[in-house]
N, C-alpha and C. Protein backbone atom coordinates (compact mmCIF):
# COMPACT_ATOMS: atom_id res chain seq x y z
N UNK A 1 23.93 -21.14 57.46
CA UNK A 1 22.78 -20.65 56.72
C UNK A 1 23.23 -20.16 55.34
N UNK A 2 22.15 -20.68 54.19
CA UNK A 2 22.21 -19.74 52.72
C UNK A 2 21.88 -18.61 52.58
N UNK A 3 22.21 -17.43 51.56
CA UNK A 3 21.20 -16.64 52.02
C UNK A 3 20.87 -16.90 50.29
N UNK A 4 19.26 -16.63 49.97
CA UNK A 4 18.78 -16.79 49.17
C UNK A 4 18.86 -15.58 47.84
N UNK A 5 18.28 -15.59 46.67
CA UNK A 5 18.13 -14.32 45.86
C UNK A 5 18.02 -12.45 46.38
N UNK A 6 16.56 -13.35 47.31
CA UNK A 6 16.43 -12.70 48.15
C UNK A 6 17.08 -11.90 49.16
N UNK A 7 18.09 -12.24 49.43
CA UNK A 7 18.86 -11.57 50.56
C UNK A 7 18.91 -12.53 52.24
N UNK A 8 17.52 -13.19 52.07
CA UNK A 8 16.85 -14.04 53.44
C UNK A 8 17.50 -15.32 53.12
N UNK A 9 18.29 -15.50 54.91
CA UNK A 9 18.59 -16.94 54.79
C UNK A 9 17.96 -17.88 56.03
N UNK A 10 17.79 -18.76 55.00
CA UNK A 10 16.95 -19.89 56.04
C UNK A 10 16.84 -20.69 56.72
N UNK A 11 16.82 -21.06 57.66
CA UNK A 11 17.44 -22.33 58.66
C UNK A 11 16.84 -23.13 59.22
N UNK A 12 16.98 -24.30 60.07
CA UNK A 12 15.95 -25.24 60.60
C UNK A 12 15.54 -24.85 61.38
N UNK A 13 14.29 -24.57 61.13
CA UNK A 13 13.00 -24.13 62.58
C UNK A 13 12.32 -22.47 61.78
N UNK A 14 12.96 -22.34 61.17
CA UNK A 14 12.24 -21.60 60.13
C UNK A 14 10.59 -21.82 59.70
N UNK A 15 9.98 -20.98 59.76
CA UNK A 15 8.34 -21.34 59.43
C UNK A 15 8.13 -20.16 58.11
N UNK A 16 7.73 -20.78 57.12
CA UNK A 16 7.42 -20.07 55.70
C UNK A 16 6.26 -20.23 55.31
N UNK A 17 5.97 -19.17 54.43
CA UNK A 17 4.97 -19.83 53.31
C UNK A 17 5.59 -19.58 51.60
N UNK A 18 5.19 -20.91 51.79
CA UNK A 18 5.53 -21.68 50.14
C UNK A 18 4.75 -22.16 49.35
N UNK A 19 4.87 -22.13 47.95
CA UNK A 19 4.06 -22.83 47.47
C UNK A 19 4.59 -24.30 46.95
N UNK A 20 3.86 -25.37 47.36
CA UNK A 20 3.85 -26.96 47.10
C UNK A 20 2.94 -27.54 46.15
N UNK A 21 4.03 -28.35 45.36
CA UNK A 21 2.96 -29.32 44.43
C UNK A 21 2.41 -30.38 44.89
N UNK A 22 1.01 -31.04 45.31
CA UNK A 22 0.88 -32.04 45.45
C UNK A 22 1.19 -33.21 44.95
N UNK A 23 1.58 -34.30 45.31
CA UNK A 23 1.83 -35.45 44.18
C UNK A 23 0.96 -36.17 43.94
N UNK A 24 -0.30 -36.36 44.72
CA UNK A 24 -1.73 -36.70 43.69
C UNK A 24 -2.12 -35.84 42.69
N UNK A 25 -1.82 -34.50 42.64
CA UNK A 25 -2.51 -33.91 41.55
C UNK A 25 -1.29 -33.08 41.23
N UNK A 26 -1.54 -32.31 40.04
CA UNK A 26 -0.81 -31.37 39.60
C UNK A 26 -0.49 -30.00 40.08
N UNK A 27 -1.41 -29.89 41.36
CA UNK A 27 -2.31 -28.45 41.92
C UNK A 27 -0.77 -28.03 42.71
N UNK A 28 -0.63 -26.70 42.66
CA UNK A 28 0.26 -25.91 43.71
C UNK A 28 -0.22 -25.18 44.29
N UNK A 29 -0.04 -25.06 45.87
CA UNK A 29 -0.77 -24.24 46.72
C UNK A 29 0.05 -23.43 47.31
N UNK A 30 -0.30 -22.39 47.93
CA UNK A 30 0.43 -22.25 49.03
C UNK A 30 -0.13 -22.28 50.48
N UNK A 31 1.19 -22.54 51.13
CA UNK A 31 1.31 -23.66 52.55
C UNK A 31 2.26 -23.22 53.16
N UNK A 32 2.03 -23.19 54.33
CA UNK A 32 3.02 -23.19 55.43
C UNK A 32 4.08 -23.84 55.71
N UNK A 33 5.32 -24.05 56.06
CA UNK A 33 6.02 -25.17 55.84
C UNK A 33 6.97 -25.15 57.30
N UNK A 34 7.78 -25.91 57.39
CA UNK A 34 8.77 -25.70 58.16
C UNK A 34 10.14 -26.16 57.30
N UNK A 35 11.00 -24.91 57.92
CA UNK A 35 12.42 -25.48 56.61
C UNK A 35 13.13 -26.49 57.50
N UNK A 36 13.71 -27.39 57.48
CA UNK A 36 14.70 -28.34 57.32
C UNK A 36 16.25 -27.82 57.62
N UNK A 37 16.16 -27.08 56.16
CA UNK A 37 17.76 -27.23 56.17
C UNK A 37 17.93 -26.19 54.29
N UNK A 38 18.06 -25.32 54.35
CA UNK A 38 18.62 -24.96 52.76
C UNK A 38 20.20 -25.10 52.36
N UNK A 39 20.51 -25.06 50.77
CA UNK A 39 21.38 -25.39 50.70
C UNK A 39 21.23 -25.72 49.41
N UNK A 40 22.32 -24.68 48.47
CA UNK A 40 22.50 -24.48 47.13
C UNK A 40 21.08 -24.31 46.38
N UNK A 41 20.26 -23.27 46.85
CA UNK A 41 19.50 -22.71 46.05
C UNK A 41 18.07 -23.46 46.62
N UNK A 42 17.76 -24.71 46.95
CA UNK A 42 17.01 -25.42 47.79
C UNK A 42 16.71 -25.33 48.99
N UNK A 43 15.59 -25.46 49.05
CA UNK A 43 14.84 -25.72 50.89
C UNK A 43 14.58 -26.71 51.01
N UNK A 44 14.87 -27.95 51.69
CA UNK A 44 14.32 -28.98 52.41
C UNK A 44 13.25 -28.69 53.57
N UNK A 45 12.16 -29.12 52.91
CA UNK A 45 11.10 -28.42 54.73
C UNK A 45 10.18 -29.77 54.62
N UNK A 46 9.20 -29.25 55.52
CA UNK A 46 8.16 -30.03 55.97
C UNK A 46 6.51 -29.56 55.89
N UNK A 47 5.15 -29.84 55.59
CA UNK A 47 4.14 -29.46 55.74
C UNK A 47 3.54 -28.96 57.02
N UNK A 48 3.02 -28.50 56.85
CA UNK A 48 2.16 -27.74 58.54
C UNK A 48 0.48 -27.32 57.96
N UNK A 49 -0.07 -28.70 58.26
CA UNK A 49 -1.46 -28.40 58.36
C UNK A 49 -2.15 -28.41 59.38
N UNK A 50 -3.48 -27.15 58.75
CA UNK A 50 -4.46 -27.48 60.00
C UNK A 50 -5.31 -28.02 60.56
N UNK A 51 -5.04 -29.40 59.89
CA UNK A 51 -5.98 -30.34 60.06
C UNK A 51 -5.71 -31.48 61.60
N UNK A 52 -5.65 -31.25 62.74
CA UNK A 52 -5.69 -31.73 64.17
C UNK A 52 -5.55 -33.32 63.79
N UNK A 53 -6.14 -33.84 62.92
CA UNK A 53 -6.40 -35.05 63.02
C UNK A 53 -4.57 -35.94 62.21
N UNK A 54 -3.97 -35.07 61.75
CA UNK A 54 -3.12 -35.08 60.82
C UNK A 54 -1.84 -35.76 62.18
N UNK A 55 -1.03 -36.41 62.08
CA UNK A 55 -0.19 -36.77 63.15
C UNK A 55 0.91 -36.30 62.56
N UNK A 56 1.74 -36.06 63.58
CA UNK A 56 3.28 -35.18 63.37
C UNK A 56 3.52 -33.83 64.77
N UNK A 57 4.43 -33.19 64.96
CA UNK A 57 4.20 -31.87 65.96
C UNK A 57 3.54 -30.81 65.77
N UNK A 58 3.32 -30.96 67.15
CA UNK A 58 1.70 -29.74 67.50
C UNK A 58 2.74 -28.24 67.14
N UNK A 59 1.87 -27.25 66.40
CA UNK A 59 2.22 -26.17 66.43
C UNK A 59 1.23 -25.12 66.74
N UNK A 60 1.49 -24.51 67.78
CA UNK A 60 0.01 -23.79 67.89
C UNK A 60 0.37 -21.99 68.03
N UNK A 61 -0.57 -21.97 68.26
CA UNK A 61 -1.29 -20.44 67.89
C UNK A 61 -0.34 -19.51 68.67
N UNK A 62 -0.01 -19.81 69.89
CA UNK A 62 0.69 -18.77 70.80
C UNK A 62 2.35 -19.05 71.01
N UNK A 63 2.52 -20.09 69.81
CA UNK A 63 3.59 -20.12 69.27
C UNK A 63 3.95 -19.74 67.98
N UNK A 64 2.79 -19.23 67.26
CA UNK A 64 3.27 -18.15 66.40
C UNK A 64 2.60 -18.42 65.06
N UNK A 65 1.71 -19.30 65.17
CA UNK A 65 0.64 -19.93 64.25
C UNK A 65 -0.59 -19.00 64.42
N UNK A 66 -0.99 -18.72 62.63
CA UNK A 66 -2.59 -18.11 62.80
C UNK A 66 -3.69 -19.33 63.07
N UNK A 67 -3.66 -20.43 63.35
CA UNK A 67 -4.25 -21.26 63.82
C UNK A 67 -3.60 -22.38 64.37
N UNK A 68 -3.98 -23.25 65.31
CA UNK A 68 -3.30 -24.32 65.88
C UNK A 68 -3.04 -25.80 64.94
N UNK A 69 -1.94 -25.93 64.07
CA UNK A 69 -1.14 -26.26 63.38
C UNK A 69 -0.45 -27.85 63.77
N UNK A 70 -0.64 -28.78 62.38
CA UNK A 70 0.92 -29.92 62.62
C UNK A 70 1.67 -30.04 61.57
N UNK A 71 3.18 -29.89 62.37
CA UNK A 71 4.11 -30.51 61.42
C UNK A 71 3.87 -31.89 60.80
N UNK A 72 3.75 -32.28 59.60
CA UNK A 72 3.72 -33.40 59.08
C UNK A 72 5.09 -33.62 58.20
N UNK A 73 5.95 -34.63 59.72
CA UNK A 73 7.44 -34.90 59.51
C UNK A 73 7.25 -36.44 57.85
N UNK A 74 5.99 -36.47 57.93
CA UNK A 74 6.00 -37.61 56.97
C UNK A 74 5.69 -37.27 55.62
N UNK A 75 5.70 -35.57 55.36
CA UNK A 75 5.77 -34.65 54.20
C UNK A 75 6.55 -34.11 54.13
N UNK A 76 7.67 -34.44 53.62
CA UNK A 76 8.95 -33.84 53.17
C UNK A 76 8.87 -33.64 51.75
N UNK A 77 9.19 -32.22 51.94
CA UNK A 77 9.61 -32.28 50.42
C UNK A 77 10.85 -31.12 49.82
N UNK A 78 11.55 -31.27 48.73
CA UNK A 78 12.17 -29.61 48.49
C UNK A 78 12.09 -28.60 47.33
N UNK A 79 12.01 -28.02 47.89
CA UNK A 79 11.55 -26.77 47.02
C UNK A 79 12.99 -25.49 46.56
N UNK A 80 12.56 -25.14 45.56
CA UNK A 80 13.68 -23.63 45.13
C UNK A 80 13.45 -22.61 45.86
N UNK A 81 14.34 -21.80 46.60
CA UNK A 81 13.93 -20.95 47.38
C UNK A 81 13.21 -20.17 46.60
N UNK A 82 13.03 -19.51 45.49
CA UNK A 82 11.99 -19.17 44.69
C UNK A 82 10.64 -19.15 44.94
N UNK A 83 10.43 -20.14 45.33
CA UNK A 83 9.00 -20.23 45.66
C UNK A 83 8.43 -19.83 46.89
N UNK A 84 9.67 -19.63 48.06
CA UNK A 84 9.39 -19.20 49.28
C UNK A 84 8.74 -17.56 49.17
N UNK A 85 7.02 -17.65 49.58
CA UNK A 85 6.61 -16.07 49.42
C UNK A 85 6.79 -15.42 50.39
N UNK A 86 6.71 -16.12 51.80
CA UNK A 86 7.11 -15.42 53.09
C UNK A 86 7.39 -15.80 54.25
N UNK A 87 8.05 -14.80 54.88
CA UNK A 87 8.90 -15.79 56.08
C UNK A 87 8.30 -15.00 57.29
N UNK A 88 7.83 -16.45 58.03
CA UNK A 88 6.56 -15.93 59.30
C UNK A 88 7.33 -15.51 60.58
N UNK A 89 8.29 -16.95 61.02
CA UNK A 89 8.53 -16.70 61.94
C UNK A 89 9.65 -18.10 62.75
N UNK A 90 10.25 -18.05 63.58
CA UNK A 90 11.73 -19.13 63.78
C UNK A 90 11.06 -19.99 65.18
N UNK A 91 10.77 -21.21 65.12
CA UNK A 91 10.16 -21.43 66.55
C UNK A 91 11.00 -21.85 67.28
N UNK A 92 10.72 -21.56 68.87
CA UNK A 92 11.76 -22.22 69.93
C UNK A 92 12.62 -23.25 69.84
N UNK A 93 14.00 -22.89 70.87
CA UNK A 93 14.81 -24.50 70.84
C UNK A 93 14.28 -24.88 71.24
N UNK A 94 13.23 -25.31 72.19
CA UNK A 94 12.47 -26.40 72.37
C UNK A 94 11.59 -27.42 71.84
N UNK A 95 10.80 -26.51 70.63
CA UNK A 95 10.44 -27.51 69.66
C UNK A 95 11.53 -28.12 68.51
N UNK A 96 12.48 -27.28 68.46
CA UNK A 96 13.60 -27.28 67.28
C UNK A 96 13.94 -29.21 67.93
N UNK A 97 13.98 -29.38 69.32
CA UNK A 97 14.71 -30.43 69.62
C UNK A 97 13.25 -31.50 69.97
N UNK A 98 12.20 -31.29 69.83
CA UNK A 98 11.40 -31.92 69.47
C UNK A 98 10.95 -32.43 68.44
N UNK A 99 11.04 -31.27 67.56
CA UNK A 99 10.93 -31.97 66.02
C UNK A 99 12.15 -32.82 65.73
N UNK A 100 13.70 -32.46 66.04
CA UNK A 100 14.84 -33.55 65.70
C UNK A 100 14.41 -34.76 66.52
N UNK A 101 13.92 -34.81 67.57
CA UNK A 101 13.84 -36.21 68.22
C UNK A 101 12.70 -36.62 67.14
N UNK A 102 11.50 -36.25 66.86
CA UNK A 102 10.33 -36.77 65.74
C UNK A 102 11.45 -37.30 64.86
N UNK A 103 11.69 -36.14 63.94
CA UNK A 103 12.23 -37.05 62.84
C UNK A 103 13.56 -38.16 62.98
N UNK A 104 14.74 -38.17 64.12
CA UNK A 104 14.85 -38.99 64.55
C UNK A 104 14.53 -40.79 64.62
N UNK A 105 12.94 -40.69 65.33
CA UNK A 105 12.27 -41.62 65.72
C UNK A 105 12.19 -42.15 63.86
N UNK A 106 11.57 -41.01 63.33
CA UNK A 106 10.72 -42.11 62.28
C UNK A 106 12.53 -42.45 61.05
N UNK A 107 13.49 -42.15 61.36
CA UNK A 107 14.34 -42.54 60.43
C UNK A 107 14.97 -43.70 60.80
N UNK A 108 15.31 -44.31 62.56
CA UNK A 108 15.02 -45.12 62.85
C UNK A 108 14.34 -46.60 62.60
């Protein structure tokens, strides 16, 4: 693990909120993410929307989501830890090895 400006270091299975630029528009939001992997000042993560219809891993509510949540392994993106505003919460090895088998599959 890095540890950031901040003092906080971040690791895979990490759940944040960040703010992301879209690449249709110029707009930055902030979003939930899942980190990846940091490393030299960078976060590699993933999107987590709440849109059900969205395909990628289920993240839900009594796993530590204010609403029932998907990883969208097909939104990668990286960000400066800078932008990370807050850090929610680390989810189980069990999804940790669910999401590696996901992304796995789709690098495959």
């Amino acid at each position: 693990m890095n540890t950031t400006k901040s003092g906080k270091r971040f690791s895979f299975g990490d759940v944040i909120i960040t703010e992301v630029q879209f690449v249709d528009t110029f707009e930055v939001k902030r979003r939930p993410a899942l980190v990846l992997f940091q490393e030299y000042g960078n976060i590699v993560s993933a999107v987590i929307t709440r849109n059900p219809k969205m395909k990628g891993v289920s993240l839900t509510k009594s796993e530590g989501m204010a609403e029932d949540s998907v990883i969208k392994l097909n939104y990668i993106f990286t960000i400066s830890e800078l932008m990370v505003k807050k850090f929610l919460f680390s989810v189980s090895d069990k999804k940790k090895i669910e999401i590696k088998n996901e992304l796995m599959r789709k690098l495959i």
